[in-house]
Protein backbone atom coordinates (compact mmCIF):
# COMPACT_ATOMS: atom_id res chain seq x y z
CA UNK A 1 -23.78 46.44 -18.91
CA UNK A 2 -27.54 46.58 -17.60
CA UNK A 3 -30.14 48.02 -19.78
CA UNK A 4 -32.04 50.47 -16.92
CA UNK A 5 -35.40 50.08 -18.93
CA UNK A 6 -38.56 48.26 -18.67
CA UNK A 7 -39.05 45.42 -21.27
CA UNK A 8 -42.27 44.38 -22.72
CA UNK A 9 -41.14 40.79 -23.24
CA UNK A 10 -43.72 38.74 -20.95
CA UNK A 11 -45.86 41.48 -19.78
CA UNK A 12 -48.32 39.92 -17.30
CA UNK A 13 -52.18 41.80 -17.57
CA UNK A 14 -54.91 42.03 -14.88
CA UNK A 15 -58.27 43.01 -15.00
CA UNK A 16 -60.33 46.41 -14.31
CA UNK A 17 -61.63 45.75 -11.15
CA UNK A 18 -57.58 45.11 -9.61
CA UNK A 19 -56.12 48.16 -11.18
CA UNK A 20 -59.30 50.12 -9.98
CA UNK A 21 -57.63 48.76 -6.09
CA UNK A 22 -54.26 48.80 -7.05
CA UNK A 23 -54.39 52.84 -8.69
CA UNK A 24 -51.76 54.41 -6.11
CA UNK A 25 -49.00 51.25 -7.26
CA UNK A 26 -49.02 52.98 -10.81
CA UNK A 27 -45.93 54.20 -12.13
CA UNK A 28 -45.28 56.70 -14.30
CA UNK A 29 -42.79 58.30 -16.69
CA UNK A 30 -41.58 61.03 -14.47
CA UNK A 31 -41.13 58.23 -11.97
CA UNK A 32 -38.22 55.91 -11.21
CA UNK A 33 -38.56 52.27 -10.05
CA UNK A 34 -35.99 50.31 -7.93
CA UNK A 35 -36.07 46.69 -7.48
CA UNK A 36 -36.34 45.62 -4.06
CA UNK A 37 -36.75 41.55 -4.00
CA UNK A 38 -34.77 38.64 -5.56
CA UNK A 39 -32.11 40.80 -8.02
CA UNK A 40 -31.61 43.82 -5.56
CA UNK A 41 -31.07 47.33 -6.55
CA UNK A 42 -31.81 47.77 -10.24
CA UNK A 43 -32.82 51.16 -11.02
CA UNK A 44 -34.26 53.33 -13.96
CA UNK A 45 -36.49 54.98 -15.92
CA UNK A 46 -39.80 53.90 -17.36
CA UNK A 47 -40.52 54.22 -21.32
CA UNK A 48 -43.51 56.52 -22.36
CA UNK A 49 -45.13 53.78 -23.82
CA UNK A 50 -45.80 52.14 -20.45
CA UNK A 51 -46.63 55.48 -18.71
CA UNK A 52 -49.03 54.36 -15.96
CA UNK A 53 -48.37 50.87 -15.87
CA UNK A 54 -48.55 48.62 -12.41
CA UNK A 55 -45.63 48.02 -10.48
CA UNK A 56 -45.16 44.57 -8.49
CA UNK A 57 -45.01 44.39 -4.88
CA UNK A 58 -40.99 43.51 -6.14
CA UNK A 59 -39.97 46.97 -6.93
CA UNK A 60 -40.41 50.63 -5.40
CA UNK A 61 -40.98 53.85 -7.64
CA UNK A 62 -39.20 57.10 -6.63
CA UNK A 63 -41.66 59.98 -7.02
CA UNK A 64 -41.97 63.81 -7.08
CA UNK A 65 -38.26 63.81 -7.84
CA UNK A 66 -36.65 67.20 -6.78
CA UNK A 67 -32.94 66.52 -8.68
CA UNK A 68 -31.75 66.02 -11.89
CA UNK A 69 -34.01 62.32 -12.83
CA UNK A 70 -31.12 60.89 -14.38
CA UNK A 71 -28.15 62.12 -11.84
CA UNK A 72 -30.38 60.55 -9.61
CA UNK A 73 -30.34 57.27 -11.43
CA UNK A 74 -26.98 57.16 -11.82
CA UNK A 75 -25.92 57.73 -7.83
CA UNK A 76 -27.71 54.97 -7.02
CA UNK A 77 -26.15 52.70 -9.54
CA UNK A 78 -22.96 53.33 -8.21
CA UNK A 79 -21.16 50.91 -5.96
CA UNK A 80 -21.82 53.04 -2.85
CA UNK A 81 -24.99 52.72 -2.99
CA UNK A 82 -25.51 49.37 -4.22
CA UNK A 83 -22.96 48.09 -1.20
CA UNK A 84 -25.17 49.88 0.99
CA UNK A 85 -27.88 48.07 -0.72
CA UNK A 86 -26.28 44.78 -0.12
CA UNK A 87 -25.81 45.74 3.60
CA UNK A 88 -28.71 46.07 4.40
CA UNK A 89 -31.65 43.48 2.59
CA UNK A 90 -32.44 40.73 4.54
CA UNK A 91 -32.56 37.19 3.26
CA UNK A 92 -35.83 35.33 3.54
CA UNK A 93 -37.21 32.86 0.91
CA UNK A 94 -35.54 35.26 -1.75
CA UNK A 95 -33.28 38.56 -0.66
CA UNK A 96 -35.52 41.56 0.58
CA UNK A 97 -34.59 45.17 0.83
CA UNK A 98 -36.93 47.23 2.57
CA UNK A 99 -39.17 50.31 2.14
CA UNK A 100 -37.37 51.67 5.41
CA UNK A 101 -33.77 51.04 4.31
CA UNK A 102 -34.50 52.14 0.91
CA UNK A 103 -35.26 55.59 2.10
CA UNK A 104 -32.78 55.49 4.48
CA UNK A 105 -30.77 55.78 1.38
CA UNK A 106 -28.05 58.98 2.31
CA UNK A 107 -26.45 60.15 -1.09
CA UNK A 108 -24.46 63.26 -2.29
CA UNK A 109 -26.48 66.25 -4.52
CA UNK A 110 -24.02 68.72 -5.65
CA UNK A 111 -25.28 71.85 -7.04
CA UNK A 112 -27.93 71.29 -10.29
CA UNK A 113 -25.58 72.47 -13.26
CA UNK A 114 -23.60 70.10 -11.57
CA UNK A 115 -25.57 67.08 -11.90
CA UNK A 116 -26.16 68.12 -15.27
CA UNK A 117 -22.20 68.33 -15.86
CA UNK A 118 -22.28 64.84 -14.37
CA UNK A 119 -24.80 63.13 -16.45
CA UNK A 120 -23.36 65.07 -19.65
CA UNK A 121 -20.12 63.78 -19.07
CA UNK A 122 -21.32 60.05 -18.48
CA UNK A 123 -23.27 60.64 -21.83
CA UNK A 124 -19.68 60.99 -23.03
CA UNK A 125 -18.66 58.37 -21.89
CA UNK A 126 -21.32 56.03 -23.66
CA UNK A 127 -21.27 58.27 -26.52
CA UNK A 128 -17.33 57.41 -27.24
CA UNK A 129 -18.41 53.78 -26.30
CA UNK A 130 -20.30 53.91 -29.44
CA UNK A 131 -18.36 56.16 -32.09
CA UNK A 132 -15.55 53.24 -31.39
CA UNK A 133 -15.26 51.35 -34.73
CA UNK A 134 -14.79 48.00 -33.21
CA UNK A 135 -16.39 44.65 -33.43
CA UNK A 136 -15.40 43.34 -30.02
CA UNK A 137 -16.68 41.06 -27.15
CA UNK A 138 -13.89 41.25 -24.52
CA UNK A 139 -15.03 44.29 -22.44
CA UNK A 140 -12.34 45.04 -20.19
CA UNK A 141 -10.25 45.61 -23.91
CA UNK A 142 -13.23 47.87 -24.71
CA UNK A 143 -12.81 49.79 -22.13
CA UNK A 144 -8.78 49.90 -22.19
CA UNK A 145 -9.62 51.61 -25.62
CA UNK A 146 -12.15 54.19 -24.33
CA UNK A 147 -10.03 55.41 -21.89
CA UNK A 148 -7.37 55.50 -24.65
CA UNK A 149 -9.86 58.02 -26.73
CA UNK A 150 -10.88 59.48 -23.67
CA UNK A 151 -6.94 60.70 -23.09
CA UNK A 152 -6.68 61.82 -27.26
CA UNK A 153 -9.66 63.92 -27.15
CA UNK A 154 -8.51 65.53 -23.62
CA UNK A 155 -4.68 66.18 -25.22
CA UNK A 156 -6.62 67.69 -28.34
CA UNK A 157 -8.52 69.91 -26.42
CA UNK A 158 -11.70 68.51 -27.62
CA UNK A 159 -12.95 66.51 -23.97
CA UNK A 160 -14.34 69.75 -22.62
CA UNK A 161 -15.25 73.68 -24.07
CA UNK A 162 -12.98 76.02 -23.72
CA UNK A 163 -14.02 79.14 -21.99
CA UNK A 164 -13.07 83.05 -22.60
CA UNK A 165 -12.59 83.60 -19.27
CA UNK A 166 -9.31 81.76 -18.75
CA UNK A 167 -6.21 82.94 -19.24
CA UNK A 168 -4.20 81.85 -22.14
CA UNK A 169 -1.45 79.02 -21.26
CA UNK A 170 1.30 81.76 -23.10
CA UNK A 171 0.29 84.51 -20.79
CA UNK A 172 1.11 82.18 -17.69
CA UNK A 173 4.08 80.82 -19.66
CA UNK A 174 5.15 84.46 -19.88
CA UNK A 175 4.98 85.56 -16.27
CA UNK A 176 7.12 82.25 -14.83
CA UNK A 177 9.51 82.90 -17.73
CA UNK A 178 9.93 86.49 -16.10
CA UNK A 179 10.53 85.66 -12.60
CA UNK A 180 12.48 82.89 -13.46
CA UNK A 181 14.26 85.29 -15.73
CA UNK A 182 14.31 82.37 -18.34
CA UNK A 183 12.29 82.53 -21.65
CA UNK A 184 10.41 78.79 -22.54
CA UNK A 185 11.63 77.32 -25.80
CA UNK A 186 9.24 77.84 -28.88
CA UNK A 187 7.93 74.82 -30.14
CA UNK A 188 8.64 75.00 -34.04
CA UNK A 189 6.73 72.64 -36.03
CA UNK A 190 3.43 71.66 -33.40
CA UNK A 191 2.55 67.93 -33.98
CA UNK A 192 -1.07 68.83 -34.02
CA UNK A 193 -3.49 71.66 -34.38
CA UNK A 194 -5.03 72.27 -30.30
CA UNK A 195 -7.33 75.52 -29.59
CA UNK A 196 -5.68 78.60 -29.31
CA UNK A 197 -5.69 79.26 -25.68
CA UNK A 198 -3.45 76.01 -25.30
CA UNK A 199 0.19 76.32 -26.13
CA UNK A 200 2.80 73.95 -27.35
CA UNK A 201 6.08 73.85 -24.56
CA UNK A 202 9.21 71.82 -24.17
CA UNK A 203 8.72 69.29 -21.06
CA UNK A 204 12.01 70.79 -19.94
CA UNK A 205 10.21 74.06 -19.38
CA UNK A 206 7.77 72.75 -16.95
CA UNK A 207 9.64 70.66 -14.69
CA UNK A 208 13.24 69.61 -13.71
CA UNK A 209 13.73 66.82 -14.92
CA UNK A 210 16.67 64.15 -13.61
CA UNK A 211 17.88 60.74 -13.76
CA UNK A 212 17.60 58.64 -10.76
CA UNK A 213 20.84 56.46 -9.98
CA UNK A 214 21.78 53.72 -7.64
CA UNK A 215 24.69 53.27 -4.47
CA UNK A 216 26.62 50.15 -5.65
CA UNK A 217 26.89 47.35 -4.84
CA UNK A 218 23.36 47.85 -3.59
CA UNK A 219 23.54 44.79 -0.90
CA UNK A 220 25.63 46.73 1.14
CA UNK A 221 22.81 49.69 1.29
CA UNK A 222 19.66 47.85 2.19
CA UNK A 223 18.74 48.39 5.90
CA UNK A 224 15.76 47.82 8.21
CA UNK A 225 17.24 50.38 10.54
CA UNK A 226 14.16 52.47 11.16
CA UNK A 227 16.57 55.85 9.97
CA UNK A 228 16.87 54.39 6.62
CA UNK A 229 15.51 56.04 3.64
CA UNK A 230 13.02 54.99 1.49
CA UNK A 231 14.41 53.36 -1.69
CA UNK A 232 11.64 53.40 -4.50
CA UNK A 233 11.56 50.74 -6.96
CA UNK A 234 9.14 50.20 -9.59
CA UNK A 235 7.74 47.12 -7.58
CA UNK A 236 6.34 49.49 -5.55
CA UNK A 237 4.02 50.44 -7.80
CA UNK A 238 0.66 49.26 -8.67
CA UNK A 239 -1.12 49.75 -12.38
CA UNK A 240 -4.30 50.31 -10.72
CA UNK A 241 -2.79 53.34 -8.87
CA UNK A 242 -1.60 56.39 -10.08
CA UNK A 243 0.44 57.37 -7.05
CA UNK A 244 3.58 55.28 -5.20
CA UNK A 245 2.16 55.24 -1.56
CA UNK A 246 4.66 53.02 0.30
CA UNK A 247 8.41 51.69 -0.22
CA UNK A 248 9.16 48.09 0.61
CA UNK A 249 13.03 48.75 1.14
CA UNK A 250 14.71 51.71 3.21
CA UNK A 251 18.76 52.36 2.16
CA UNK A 252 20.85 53.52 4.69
CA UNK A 253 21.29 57.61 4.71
CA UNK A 254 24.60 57.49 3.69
CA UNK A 255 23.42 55.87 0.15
CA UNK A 256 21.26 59.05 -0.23
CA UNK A 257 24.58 60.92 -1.85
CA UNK A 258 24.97 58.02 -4.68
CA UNK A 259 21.57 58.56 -5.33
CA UNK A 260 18.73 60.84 -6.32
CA UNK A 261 16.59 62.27 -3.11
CA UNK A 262 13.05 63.02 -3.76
CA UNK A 263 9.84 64.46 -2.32
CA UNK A 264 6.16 64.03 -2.11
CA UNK A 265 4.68 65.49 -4.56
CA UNK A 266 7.23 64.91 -7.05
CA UNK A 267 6.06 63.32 -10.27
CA UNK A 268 8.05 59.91 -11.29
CA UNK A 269 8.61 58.20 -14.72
CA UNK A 270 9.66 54.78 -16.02
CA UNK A 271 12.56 55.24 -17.88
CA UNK A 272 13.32 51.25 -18.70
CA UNK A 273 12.10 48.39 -19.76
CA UNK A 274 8.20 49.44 -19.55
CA UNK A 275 9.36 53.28 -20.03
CA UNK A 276 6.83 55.93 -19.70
CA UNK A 277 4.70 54.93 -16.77
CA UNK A 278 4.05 58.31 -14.75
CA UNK A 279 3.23 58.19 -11.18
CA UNK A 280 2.50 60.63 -8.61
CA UNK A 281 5.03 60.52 -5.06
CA UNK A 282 3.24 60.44 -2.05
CA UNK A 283 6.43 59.78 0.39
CA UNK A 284 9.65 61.27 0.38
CA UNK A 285 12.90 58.45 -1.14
CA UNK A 286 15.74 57.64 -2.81
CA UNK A 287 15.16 56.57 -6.61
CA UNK A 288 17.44 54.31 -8.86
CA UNK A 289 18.38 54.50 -12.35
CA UNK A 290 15.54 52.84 -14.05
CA UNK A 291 13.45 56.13 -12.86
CA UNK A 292 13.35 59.45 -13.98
CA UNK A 293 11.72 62.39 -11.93
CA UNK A 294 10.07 65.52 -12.60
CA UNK A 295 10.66 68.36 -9.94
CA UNK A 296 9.88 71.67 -8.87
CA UNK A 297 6.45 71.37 -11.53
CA UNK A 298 5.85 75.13 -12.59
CA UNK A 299 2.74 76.54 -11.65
CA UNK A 300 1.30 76.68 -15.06
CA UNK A 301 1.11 72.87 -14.78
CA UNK A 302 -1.25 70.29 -12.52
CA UNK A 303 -0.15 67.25 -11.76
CA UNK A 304 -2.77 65.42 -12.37
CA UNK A 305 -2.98 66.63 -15.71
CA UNK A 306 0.44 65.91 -16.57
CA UNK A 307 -0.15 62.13 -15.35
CA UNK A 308 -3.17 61.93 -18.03
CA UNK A 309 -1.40 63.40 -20.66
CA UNK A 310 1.68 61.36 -20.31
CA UNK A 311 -0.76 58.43 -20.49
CA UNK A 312 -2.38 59.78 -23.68
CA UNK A 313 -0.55 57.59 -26.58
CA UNK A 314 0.79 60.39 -28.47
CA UNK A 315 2.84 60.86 -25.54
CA UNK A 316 4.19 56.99 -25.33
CA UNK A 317 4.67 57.04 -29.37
CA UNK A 318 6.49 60.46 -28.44
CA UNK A 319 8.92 58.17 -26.13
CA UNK A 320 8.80 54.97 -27.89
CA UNK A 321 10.68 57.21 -30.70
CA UNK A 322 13.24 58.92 -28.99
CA UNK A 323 13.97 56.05 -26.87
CA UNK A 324 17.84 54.37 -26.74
CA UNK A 325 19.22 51.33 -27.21
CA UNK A 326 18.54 48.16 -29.00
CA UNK A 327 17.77 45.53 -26.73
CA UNK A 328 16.85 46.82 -24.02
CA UNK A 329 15.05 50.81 -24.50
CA UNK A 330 15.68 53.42 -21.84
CA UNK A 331 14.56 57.12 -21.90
CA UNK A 332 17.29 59.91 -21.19
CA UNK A 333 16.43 62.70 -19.41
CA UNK A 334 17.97 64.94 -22.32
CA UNK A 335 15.86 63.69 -24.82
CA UNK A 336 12.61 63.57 -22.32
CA UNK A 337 13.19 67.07 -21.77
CA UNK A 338 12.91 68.01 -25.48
CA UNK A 339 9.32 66.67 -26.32
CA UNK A 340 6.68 68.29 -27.46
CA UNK A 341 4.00 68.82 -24.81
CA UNK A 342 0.21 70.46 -25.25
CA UNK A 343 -0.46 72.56 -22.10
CA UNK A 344 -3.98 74.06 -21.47
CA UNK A 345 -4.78 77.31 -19.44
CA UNK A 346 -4.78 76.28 -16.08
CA UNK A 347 -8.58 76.34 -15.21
CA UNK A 348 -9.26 74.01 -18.01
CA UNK A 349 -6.05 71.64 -17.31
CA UNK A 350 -9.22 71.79 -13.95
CA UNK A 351 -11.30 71.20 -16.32
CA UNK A 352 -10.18 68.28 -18.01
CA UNK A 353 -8.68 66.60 -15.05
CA UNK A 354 -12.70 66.39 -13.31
CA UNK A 355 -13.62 65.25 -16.66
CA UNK A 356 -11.70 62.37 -17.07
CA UNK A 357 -12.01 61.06 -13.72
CA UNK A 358 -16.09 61.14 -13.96
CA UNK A 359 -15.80 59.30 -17.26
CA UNK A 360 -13.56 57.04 -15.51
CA UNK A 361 -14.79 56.04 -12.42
CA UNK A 362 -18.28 55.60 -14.77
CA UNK A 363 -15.65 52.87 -16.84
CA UNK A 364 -14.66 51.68 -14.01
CA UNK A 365 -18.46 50.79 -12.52
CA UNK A 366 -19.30 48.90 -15.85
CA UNK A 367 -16.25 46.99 -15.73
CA UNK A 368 -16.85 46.13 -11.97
CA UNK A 369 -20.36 45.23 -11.87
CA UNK A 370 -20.15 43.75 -15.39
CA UNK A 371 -22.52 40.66 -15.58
């Protein structure tokens, strides 16, 4: 991780007469500097202590800053930036990036609470780097972990504030229970304490929730016929990825009725071997046994919440327990549809969702631009 600061290690001094010449290349601490020669695009902030200090003709200062000092700091360290960077130094005796390009620079400026929320909820970030009691080296396992904590405190209700202005998950939970003229299950003995605007709800409650299953013997299904049907498998599906984009195999359409049909949109679950991996469908398919699916989500429920929170480890402990068999474990939908789930009024489900994936793309910066 790079420390955006100015070091006093090997501090070179000149004399009165150059920084009498030199008074309009003085940086100070409202400033920013970014490095422009030899190691290109390093940016930050200047300690107090050097307030007024000389800056080489190897870095730029950014002055008279009319954002948020540090949102600004951190847009430019991201990897849009710095590939824009990249694109567009020339390479002399050492790699140049000039004044021109620099300001050339295009980024995005939301709103100013915004950037504040922004730079808050990177300080997060750092700030559950740090409360981690670990004495480790490997980073990528570091921040494996932080996402981890980053899931607990969202499933806790304890990643962002709640506000009085939403309306309580039971009141929603009320109204789809009345035009569905079915009342949700009570949850009797809540596995842990979460604010009171949240409620604990059967999964069965919020979704449909089905068993995938397979035409036999499958040989005789697979196609390239371009009518066939998409059949889903879990190769399909990348860990980096939250969503199933593409199928590598179609089944012909009359396989569809020895199998399970579903849509974009739906939500899909391991159910074998590596059971519990949720993913979001973004084509329509046939899925096999070794899946289970969640349809018709009610609209007290985001889907993009329901993919963090059924990546939070309570959740996988949750299935690790009620999962069958002894060699081999597989989740039934029966006993899927009983657990214990923590669901959030909807504008903070919002909320949380926009907070994880700031404090995760910031993860995901360190780890890619680790040196």
């Amino acid at each position: 991780m790079q420390n955006n600061s100015i070091s006093d290690a090997d501090l070179v001094y000149i004399t009165d007469d150059i920084f009498e010449k030199i008074q309009r290349y003085t940086i100070n601490k409202d400033d920013l500097y970014l490095t422009i020669a030899g190691t290109i695009g390093r940016v930050g902030e200047v300690p107090e202590i050097f307030d007024g200090m000389n800056l080489t003709e190897n870095a730029l200062k950014l002055t008279n800053i009319s954002i948020c000092k540090k949102y600004l700091m951190q847009i430019l360290n991201t990897k849009l930036v710095q590939d824009y960077f990249e694109s567009t130094y020339h390479q002399v005796a050492m790699p140049k990036l000039s004044l021109i390009n620099a300001s050339k620079t295009i980024i995005p400026v939301p709103p100013l609470d915004e950037q504040q929320k922004i730079v808050n909820e990177i300080d997060n970030v750092f700030s559950i780097t740090n409360n981690l009691d670990i004495d480790i080296v490997d980073l990528e396992d570091l921040i494996t972990r932080t996402k981890s904590k980053i899931l607990d405190l969202a499933i806790h209700g304890k990643l962002v504030p709640q506000s009085s202005n939403d309306e309580p998950a039971e009141e929603l939970l009320k109204r789809i229970a009345t035009s569905d003229n079915r009342p949700y299950e009570k949850v009797d003995e809540e596995p842990f304490e979460i604010p009171d605007s949240w409620k604990w709800v059967k999964l069965n409650d919020l979704a449909e929730i089905a068993r995938g299953g397979s035409p036999r013997p499958i040989q005789y299904y697979i196609t390239d016929n371009q009518d066939g049907i998409n059949w889903i498998k879990i190769g399909d599906t990348s860990e980096e990825s939250k969503y199933i984009t593409s199928a590598k195999e179609k089944i012909k359409p009359e396989g569809k009725k020895h199998s399970r049909f579903v849509h974009a949109g739906d939500f899909l679950l391991t159910n074998s071997m590596s059971f519990g991996r949720p993913y979001i469908l973004k084509i329509d398919g046939c899925i096999h046994d070794g899946w289970l699916v969640f349809a018709n989500i009610k609209e007290c429920l985001l889907q993009d919440y329901l993919y963090y929170a059924l990546s939070s480890a309570y959740i996988y402990e949750t299935f690790s327990n009620v999962a069958a068999g002894s060699t081999v474990k597989n989740l039934k939908s029966d006993t899927v549809k009983q657990v214990d789930f923590p669901l959030p009024p909807l504008s903070e489900q919002k909320r949380i969702v926009r907070a994880i994936e700031n404090m995760y793309e910031v993860l995901d910066q360190i780890q890619n631009n680790r040196v």
